[in-house]
Protein backbone atom coordinates (compact mmCIF):
# COMPACT_ATOMS: atom_id res chain seq x y z
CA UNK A 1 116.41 124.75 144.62
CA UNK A 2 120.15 123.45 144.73
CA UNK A 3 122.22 120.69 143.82
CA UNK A 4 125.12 119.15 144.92
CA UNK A 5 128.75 118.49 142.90
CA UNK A 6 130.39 115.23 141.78
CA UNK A 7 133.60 114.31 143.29
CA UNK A 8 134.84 115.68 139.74
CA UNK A 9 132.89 118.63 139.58
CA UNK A 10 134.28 119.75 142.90
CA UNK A 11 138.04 118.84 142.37
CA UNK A 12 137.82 120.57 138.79
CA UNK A 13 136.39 123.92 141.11
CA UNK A 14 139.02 123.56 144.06
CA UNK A 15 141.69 123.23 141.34
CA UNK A 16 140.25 126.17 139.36
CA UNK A 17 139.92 128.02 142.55
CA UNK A 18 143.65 127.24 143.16
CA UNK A 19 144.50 129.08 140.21
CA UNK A 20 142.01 132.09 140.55
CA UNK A 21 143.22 132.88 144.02
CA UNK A 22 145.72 135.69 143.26
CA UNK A 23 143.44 137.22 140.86
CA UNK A 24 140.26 137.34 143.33
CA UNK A 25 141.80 140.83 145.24
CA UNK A 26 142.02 144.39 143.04
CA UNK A 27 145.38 145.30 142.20
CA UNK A 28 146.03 148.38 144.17
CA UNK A 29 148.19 150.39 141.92
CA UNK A 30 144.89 150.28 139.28
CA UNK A 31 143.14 153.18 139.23
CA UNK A 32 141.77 153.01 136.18
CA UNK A 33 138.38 151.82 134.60
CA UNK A 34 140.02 148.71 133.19
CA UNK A 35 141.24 145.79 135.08
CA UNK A 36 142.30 143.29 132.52
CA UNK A 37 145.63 141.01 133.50
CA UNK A 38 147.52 139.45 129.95
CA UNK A 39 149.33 137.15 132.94
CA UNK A 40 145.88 135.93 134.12
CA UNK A 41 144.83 135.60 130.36
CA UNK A 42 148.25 133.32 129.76
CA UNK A 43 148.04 131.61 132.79
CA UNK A 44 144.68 130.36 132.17
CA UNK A 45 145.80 129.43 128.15
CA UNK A 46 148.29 127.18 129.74
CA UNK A 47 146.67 125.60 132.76
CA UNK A 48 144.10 123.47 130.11
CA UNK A 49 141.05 124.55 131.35
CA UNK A 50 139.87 126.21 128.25
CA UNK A 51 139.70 122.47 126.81
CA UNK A 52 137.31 121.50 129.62
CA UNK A 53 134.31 121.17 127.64
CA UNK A 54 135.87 119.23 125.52
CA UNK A 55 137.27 116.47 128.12
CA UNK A 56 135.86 113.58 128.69
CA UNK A 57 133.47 113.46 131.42
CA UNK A 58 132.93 117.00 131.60
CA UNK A 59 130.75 119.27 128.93
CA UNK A 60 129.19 122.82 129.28
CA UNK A 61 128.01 122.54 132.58
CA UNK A 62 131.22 122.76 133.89
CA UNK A 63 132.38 125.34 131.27
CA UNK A 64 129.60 127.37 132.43
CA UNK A 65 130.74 126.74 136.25
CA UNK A 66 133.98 127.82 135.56
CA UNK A 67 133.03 131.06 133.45
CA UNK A 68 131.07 131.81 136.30
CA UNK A 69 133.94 131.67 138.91
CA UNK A 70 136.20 133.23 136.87
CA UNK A 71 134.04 136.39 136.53
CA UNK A 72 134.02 137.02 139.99
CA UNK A 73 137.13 138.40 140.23
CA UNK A 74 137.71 142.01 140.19
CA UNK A 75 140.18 141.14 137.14
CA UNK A 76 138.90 140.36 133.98
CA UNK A 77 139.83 137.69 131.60
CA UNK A 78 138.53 136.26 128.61
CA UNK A 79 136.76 132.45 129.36
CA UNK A 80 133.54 132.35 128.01
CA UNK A 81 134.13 132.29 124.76
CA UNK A 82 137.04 130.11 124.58
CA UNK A 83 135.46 127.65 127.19
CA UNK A 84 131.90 127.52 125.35
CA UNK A 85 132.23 127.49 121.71
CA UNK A 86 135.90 127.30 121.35
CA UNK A 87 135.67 123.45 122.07
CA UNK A 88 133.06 123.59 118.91
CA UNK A 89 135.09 125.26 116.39
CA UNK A 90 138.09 123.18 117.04
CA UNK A 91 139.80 125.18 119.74
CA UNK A 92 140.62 127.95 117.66
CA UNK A 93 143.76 130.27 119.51
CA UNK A 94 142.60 132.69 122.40
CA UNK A 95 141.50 134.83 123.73
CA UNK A 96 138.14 134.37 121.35
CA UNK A 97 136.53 138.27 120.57
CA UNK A 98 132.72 137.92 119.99
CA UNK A 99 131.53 140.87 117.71
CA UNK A 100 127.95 141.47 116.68
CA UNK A 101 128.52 143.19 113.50
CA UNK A 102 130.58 145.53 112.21
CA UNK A 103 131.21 149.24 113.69
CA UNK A 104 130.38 148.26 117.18
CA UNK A 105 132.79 147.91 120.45
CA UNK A 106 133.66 144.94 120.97
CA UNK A 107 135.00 143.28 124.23
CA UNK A 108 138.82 142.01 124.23
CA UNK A 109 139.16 142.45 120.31
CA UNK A 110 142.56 144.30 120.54
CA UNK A 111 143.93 141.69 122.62
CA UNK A 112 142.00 138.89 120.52
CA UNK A 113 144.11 135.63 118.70
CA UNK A 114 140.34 134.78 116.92
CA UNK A 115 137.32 136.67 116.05
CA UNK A 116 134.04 135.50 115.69
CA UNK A 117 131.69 137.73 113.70
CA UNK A 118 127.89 137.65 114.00
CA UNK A 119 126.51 139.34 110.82
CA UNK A 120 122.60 138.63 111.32
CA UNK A 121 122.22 134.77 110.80
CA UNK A 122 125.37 134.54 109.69
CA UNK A 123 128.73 133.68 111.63
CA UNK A 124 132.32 134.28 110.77
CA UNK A 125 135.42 133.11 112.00
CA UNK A 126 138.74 134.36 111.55
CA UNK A 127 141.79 136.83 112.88
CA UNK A 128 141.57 141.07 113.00
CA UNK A 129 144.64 142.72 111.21
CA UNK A 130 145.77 146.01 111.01
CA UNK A 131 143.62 148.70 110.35
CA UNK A 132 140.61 146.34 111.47
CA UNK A 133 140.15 147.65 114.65
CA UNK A 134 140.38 150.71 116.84
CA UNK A 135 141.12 150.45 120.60
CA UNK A 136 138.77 152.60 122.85
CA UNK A 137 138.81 154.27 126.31
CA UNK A 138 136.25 154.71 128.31
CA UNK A 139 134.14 153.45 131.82
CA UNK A 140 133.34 150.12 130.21
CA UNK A 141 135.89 147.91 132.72
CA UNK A 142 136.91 145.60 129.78
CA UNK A 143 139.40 146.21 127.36
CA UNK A 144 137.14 147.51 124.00
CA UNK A 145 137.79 148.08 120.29
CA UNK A 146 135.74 148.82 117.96
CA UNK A 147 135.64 146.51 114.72
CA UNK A 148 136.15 149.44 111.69
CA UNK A 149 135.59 146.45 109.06
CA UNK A 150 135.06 142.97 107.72
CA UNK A 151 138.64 141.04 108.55
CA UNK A 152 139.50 139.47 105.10
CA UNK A 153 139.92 135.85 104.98
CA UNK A 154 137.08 135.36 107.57
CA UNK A 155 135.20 131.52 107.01
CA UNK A 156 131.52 131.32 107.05
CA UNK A 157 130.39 128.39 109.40
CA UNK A 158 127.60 126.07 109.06
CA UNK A 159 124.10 126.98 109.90
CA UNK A 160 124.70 124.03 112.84
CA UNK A 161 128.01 125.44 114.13
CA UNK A 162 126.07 129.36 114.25
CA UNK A 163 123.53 128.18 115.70
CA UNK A 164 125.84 126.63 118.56
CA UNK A 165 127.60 129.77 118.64
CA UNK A 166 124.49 131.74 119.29
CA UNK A 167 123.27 129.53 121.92
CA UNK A 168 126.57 129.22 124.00
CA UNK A 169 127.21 132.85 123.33
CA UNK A 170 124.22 133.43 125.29
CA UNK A 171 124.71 130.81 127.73
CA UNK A 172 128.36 132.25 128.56
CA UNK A 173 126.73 135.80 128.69
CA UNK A 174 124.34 134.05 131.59
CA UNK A 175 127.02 132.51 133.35
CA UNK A 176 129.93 135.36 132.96
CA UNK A 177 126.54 138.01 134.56
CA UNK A 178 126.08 135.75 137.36
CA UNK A 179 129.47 135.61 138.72
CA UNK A 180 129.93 139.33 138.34
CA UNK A 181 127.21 139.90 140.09
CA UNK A 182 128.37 137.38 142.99
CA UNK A 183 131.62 139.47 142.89
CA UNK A 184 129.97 143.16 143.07
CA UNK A 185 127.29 141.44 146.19
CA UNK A 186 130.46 140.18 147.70
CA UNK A 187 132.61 142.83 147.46
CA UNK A 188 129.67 145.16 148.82
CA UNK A 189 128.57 142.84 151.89
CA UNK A 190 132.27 143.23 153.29
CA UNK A 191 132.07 146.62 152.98
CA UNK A 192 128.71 147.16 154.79
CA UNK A 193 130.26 144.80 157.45
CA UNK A 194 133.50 147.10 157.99
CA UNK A 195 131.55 150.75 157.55
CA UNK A 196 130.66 151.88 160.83
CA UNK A 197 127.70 154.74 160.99
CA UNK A 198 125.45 155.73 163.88
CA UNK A 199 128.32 153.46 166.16
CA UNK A 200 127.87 150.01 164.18
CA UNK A 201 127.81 148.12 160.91
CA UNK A 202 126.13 149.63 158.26
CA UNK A 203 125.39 145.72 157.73
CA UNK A 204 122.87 145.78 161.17
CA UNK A 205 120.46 147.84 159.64
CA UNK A 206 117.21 146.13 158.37
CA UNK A 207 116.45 147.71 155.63
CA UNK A 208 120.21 146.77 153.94
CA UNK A 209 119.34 143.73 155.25
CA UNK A 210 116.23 142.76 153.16
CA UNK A 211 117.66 144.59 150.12
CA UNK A 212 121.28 142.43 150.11
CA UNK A 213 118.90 139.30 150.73
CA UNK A 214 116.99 140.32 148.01
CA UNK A 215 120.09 140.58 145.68
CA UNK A 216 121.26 137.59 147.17
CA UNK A 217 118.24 135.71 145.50
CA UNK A 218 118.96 137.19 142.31
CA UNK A 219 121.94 136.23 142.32
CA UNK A 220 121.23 132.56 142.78
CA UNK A 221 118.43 132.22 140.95
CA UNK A 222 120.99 133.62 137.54
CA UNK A 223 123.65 130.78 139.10
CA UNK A 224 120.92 128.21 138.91
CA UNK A 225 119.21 128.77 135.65
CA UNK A 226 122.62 129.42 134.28
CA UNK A 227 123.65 125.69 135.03
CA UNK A 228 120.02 124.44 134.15
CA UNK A 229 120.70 126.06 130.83
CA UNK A 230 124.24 124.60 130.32
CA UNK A 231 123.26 120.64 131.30
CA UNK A 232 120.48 120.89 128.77
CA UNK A 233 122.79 122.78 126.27
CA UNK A 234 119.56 124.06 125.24
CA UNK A 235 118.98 128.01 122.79
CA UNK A 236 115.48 128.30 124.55
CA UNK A 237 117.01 127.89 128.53
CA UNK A 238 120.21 130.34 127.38
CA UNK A 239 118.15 132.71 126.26
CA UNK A 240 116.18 132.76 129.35
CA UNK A 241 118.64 132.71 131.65
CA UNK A 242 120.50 135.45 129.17
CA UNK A 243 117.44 137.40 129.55
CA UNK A 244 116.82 136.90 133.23
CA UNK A 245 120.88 138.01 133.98
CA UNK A 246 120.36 141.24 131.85
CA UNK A 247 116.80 142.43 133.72
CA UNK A 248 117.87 141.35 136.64
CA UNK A 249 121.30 143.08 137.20
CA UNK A 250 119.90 146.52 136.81
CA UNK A 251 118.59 146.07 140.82
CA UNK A 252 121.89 144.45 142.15
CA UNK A 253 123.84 147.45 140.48
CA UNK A 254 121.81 150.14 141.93
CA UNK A 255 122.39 148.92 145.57
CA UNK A 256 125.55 147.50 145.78
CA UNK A 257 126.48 151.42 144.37
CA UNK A 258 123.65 153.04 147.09
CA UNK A 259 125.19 150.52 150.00
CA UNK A 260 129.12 151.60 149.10
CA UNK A 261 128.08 155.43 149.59
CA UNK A 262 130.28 157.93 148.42
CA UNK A 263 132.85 154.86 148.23
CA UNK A 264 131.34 153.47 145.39
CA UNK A 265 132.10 156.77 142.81
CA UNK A 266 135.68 156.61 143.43
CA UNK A 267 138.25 154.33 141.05
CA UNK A 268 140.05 153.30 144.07
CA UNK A 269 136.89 151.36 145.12
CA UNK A 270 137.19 148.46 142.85
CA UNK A 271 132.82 147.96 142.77
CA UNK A 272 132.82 149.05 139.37
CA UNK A 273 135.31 146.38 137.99
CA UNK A 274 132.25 144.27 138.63
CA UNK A 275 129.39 146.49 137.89
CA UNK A 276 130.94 148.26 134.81
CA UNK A 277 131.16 145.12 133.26
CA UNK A 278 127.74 144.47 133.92
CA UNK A 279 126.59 147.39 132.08
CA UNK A 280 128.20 146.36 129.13
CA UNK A 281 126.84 142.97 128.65
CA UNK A 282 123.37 144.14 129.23
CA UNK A 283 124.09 145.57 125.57
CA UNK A 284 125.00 142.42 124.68
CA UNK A 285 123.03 139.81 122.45
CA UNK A 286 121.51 142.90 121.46
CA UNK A 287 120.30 143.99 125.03
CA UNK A 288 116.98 142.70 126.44
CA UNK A 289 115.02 143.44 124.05
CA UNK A 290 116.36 140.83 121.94
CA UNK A 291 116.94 138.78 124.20
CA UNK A 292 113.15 138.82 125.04
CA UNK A 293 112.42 138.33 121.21
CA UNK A 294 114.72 134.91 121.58
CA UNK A 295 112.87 133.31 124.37
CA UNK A 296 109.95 134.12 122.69
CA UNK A 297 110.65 132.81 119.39
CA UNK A 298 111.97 129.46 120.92
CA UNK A 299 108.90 129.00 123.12
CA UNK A 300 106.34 129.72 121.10
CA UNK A 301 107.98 129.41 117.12
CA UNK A 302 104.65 129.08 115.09
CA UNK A 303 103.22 132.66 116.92
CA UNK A 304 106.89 134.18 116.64
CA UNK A 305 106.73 133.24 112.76
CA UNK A 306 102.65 134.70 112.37
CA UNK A 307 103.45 137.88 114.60
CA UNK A 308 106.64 138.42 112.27
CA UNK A 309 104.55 138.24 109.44
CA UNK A 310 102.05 140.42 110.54
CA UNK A 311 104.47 143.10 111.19
């Protein structure tokens, strides 16, 4: 299954693509874990494609198309938020941190202009301050902190706006998984191309072969449902493309490391801008287990609420 753009979809992506081109190659003088650019992060702020969800003509589809293309590149930035829900809470400043409760890591917090708190069914919105958060190091690729404490001053939204939260939060963790994983299966077929062993390609061999292809198809069926998902703007379709993204990635991690060899441990090999970051959101939404529990809950309510009650 495929579909094919509107004249506006595909001028919004050839502009977007205009912008992401300097960003799409690792900065060599990184050798870190983290690859997060504050000139990307203000470049995007003031090209207006945050707002694109809320434009006319254009809704979370092609929020979701652009989260997607910006997470390909081996430089993070923060989009998904800000080009999901931001539009819903009345554009609040960026970047947008997402935290799931209090004492966790959460991504891009330290480097955050709004927070929005997810405290079981209930969702807060406000700013971090000092003493708030900690920033953390680690293998994680993204810039973490963890949230020490409630921020004061932080407004409770309404049951409709959480619940629009949730569902695009989910729906930008689908689309944000699906272009990292495009970027790691890119990044890795170039690599088998150039690697020469046994006097070719790496990239001849059969059994690479039928494993990338394999890949490949997970990585377009996560594009597609993604999209599906975001045109329907609909909690049970996020979740399941959430879920799918989460399961799914564990396969397309393993062999884009096994195909890079040796390569593929070292910092100077960029694979893990992409694949790091796909470990963390697979913790995300509270991992697939809960993600499972949401796709069941929105397919079947009436046995979610009886097996609930039974427990």
């Amino acid at each position: 299954m495929d579909f094919t753009l509107s004249d506006d979809q595909t001028l919004l992506l050839d502009a977007f693509g205009g912008l992401l081109a300097r960003f799409r190659t690792a900065p060599h003088d990184a050798h870190g874990y983290v690859a997060w650019d504050a000139a990307f992060q203000r470049e995007l702020a003031a090209s207006g494609f945050l707002e694109v969800a809320s434009q006319p003509g254009f809704g979370p589809l092609e929020a979701a198309m652009l989260v997607e293309a910006a997470a390909t590149c081996p430089v993070g930035v923060e989009a998904a938020a800000s080009m999901l829900f931001g539009p819903l809470l009345g554009q609040p400043a960026g970047p947008i941190a997402l935290a799931w409760g209090v004492g966790k890591p959460v991504r891009y917090l330290a480097e955050a202009a709004t927070l929005c708190l997810l405290e079981g069914d209930v969702v807060l919105l406000g700013a971090s301050g000092p003493g708030d958060c900690t920033p953390l190091t680690g293998v994680s690729a993204y810039p973490m902190a963890r949230l020490e404490r409630q921020p004061k001053g932080m407004r409770r939204l309404s049951d409709a706006d959480s619940a629009a939260v949730r569902r695009r939060a989910a729906l930008g963790l689908a689309a944000e998984a699906a272009g990292l994983m495009q970027g790691a299966l890119d990044h890795t077929v170039q690599y088998v191309k150039d690697r020469q062993q046994f006097g070719q390609p790496l990239g001849h061999f059969q059994a690479i072969q039928h494993r990338l292809a394999e890949d490949a198809q997970i990585v377009q069926a996560a594009k597609l449902m993604t999209l599906r998902a975001a045109h329907a703007d609909c909690p049970r379709l996020a979740a399941i493309a959430a879920l799918y993204a989460q399961d799914s990635m564990r396969k397309l991690i393993h062999d884009c490391h096994q195909f890079s060899g040796a390569m593929g441990l070292t910092l100077e090999f960029p694979l893990h801008l992409w694949t790091y970051r796909l470990k963390v959101l697979q913790g995300e939404l509270g991992g697939r287990a809960a993600s499972a529990r949401t796709v069941s809950q929105t397919t079947w309510p009436r046995h979610s609420v009886a097996i609930e009650e039974m427990a």
